[in-house]
N, C-alpha and C. Protein backbone atom coordinates (compact mmCIF):
# COMPACT_ATOMS: atom_id res chain seq x y z
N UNK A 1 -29.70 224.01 48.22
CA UNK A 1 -31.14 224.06 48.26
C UNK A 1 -31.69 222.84 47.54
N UNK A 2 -32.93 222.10 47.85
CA UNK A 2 -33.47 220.75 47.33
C UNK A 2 -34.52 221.03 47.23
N UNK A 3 -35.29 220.49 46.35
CA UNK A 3 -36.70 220.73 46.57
C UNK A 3 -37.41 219.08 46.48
N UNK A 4 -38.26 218.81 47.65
CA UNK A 4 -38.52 217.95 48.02
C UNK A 4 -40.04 217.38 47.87
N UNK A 5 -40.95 216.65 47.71
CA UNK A 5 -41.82 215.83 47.44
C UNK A 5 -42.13 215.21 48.02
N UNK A 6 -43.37 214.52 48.26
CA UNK A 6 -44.05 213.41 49.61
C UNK A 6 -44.30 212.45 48.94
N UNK A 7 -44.20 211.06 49.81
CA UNK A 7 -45.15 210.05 48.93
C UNK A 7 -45.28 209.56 50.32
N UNK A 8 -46.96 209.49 50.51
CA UNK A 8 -47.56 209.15 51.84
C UNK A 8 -47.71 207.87 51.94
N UNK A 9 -48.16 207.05 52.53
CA UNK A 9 -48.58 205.66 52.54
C UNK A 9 -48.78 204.94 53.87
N UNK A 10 -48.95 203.44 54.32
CA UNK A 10 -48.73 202.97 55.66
C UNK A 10 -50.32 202.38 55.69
N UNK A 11 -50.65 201.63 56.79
CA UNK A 11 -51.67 201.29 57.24
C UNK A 11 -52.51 202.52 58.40
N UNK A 12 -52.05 202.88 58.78
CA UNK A 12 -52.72 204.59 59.07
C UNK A 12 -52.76 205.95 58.69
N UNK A 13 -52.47 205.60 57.33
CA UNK A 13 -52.25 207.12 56.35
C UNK A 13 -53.52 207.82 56.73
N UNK A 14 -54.45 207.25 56.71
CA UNK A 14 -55.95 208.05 57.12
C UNK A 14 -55.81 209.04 57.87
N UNK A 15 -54.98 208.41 58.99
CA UNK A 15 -55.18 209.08 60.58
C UNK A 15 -53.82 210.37 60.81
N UNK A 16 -53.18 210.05 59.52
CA UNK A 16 -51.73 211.69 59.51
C UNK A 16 -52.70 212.80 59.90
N UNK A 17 -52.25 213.70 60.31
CA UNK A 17 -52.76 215.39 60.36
C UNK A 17 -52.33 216.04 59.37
N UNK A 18 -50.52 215.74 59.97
CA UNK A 18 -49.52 216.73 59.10
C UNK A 18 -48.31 216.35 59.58
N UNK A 19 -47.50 216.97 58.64
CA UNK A 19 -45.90 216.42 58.66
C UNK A 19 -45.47 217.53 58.46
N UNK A 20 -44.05 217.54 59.65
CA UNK A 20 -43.63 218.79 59.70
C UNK A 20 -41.96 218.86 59.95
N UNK A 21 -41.34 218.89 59.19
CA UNK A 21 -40.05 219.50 58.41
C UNK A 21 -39.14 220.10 59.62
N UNK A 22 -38.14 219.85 60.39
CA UNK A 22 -37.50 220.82 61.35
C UNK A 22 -36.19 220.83 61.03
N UNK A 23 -35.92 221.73 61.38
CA UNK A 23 -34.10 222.15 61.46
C UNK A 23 -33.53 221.16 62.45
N UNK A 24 -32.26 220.56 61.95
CA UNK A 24 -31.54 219.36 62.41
C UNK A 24 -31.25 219.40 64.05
N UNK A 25 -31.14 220.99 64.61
CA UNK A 25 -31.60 220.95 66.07
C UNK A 25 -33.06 221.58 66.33
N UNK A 26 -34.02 221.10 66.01
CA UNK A 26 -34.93 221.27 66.04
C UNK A 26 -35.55 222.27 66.60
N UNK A 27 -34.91 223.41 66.14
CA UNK A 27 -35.24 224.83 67.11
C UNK A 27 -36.25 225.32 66.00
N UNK A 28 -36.20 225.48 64.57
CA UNK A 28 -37.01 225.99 63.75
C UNK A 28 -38.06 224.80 62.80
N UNK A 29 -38.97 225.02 62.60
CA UNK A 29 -39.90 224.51 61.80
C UNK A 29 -39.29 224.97 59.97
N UNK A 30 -39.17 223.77 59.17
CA UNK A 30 -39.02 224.36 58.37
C UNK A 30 -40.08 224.53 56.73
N UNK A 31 -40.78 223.44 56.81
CA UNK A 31 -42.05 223.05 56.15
C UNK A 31 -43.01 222.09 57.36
N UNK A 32 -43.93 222.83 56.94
CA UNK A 32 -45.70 221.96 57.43
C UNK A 32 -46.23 222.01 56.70
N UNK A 33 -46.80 220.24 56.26
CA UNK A 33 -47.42 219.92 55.84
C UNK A 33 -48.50 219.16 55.82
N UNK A 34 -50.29 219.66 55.55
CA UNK A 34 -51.47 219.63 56.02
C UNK A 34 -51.57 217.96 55.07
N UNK A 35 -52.21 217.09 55.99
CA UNK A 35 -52.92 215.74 55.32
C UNK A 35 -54.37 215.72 55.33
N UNK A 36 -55.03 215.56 54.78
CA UNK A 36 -56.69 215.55 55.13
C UNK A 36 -56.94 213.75 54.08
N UNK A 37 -57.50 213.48 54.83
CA UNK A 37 -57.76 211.73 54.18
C UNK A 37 -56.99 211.17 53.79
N UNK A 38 -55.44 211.28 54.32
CA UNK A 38 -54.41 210.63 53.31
C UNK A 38 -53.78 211.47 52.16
N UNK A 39 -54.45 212.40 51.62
CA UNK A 39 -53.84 213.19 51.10
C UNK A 39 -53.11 214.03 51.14
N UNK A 40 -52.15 214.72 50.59
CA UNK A 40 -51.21 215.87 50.75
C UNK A 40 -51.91 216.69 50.59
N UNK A 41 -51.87 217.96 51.37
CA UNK A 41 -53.19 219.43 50.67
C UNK A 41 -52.71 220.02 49.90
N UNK A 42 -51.20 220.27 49.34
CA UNK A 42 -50.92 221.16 47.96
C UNK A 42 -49.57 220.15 47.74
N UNK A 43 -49.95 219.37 47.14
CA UNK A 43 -48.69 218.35 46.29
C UNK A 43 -48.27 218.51 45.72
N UNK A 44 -46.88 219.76 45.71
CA UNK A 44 -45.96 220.22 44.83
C UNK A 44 -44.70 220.30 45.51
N UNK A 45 -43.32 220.91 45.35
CA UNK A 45 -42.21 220.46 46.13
C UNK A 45 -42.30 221.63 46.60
N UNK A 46 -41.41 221.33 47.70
CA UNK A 46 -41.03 221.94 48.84
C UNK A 46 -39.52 222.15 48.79
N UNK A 47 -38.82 223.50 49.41
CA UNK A 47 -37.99 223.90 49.48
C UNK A 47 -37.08 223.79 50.49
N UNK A 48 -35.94 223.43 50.63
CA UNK A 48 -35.59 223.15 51.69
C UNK A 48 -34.05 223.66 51.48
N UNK A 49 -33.26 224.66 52.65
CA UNK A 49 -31.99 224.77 52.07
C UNK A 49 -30.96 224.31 53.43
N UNK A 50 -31.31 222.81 53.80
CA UNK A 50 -30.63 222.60 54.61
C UNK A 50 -30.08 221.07 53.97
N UNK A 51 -29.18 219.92 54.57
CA UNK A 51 -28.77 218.61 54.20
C UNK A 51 -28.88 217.93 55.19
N UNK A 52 -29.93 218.31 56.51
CA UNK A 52 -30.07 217.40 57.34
C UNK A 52 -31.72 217.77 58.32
N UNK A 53 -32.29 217.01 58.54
CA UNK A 53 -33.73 217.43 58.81
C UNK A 53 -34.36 216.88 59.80
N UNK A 54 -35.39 216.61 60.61
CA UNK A 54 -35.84 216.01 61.14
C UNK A 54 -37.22 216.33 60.85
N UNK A 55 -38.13 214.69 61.11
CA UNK A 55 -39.34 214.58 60.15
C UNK A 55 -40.24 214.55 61.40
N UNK A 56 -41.18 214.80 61.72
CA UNK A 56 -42.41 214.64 62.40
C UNK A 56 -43.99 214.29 62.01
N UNK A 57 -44.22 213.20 62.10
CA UNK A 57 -45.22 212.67 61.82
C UNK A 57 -46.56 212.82 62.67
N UNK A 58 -47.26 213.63 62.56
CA UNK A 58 -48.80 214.34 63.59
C UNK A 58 -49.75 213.12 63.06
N UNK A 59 -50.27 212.54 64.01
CA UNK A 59 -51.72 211.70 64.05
C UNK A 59 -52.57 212.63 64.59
N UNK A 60 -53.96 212.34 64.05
CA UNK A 60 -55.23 212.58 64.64
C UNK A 60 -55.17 211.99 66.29
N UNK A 61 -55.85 213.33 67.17
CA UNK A 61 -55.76 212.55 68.73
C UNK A 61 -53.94 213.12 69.04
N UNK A 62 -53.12 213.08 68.31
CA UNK A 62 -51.96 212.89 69.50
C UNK A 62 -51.40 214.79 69.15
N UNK A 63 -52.25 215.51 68.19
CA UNK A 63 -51.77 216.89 68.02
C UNK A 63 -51.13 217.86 69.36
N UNK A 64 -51.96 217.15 70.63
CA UNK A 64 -51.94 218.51 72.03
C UNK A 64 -50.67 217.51 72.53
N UNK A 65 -49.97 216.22 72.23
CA UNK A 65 -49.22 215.65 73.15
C UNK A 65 -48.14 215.75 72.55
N UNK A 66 -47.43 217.69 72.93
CA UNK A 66 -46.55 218.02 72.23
C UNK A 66 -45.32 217.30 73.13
N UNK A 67 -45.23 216.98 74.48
CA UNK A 67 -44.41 216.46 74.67
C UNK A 67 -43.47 214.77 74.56
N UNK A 68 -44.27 214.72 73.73
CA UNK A 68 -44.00 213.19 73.25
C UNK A 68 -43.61 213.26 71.37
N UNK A 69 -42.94 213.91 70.58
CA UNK A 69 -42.67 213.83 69.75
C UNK A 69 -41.53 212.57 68.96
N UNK A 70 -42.53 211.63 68.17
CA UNK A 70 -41.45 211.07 67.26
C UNK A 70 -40.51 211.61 66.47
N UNK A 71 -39.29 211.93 66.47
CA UNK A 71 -38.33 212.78 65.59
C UNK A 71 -37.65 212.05 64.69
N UNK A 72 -37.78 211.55 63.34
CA UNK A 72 -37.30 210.39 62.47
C UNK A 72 -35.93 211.95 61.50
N UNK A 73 -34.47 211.21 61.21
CA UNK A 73 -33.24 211.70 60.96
C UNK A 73 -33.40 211.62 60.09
N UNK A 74 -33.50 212.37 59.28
CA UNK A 74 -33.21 212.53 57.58
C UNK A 74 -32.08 213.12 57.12
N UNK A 75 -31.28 212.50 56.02
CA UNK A 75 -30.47 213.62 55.30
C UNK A 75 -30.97 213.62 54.13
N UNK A 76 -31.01 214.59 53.35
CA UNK A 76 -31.44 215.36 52.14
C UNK A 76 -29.59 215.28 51.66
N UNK A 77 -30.54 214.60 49.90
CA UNK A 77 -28.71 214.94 48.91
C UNK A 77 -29.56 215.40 47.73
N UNK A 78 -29.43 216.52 47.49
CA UNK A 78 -30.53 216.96 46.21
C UNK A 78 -31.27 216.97 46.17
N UNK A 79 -32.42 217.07 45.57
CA UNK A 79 -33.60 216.72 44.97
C UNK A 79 -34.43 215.06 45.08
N UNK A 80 -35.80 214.91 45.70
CA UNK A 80 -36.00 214.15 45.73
C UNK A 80 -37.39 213.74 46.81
N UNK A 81 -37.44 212.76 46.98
CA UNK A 81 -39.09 212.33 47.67
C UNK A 81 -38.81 212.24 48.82
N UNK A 82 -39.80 212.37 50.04
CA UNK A 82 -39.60 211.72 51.46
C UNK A 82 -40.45 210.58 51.55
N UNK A 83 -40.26 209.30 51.59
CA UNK A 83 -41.41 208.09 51.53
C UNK A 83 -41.63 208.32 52.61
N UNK A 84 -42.98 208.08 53.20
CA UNK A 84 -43.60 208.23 54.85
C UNK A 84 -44.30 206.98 54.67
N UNK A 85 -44.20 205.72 55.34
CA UNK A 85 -44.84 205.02 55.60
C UNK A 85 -45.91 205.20 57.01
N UNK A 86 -46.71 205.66 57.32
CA UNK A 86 -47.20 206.06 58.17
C UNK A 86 -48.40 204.51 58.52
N UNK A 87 -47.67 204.65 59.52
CA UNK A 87 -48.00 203.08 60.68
C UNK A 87 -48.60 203.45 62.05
N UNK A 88 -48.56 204.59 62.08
CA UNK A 88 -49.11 204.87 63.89
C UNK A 88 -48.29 205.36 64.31
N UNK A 89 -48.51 206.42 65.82
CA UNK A 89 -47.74 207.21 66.04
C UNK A 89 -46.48 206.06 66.93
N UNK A 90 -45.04 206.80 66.39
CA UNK A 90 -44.35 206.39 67.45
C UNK A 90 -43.50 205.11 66.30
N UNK A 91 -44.60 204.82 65.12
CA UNK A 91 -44.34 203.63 64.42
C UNK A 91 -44.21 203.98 62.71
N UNK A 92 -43.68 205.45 62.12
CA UNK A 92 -43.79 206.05 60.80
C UNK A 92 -42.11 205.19 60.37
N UNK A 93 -42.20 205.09 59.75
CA UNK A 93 -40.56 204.88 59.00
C UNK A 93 -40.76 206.32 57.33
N UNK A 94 -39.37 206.83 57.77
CA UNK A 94 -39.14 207.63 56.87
C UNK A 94 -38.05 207.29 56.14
N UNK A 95 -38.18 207.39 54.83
CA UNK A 95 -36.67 207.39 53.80
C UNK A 95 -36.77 208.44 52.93
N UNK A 96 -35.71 208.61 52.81
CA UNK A 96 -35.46 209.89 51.38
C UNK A 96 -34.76 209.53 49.97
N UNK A 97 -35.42 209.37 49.17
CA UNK A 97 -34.94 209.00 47.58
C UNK A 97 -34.63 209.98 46.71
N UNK A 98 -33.54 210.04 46.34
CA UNK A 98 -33.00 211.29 45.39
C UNK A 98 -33.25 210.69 44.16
């Protein structure tokens, strides 16, 4: 189990919705998380009891174009941050810092 942390950023941080956490075959959702202006809406860690993830990055405008999902590969080793550079859809770079 890890418990995990955001650090948002990018030249379209404005325009995030939400970021949303999936199981490595992406059948289950495992955290969603709400952005309003760039901000995180409850900025505390998150639980996660898996070591491999996939990240989804929601823009304003692209929420209904569920069939076009960016899916960025994460592995989780402990405890630690997800950096989201958020650049536009299609264009987020994700890393994970333990």
């Amino acid at each position: 189990m890890a418990q995990i942390t955001f650090d948002l950023s990018g030249s379209k941080v404005t325009d995030v919705k939400k970021i949303v956490l999936f199981s490595k075959d992406k059948s289950k959702e495992l955290v969603t998380v709400e952005v309003t202006d760039g901000k995180i809406g409850a900025a505390h860690a998150y639980q996660v009891d898996v070591t491999e993830i996939y990240v989804v990055v929601f823009y304003k405008g692209f929420l209904e174009n569920i069939g076009k999902k960016h899916y960025y590969d994460v592995k989780i080793i402990g405890n630690g941050t997800l950096v989201i550079g958020a650049d536009g859809h299609g264009n987020s770079r994700v890393n994970f810092r333990g």
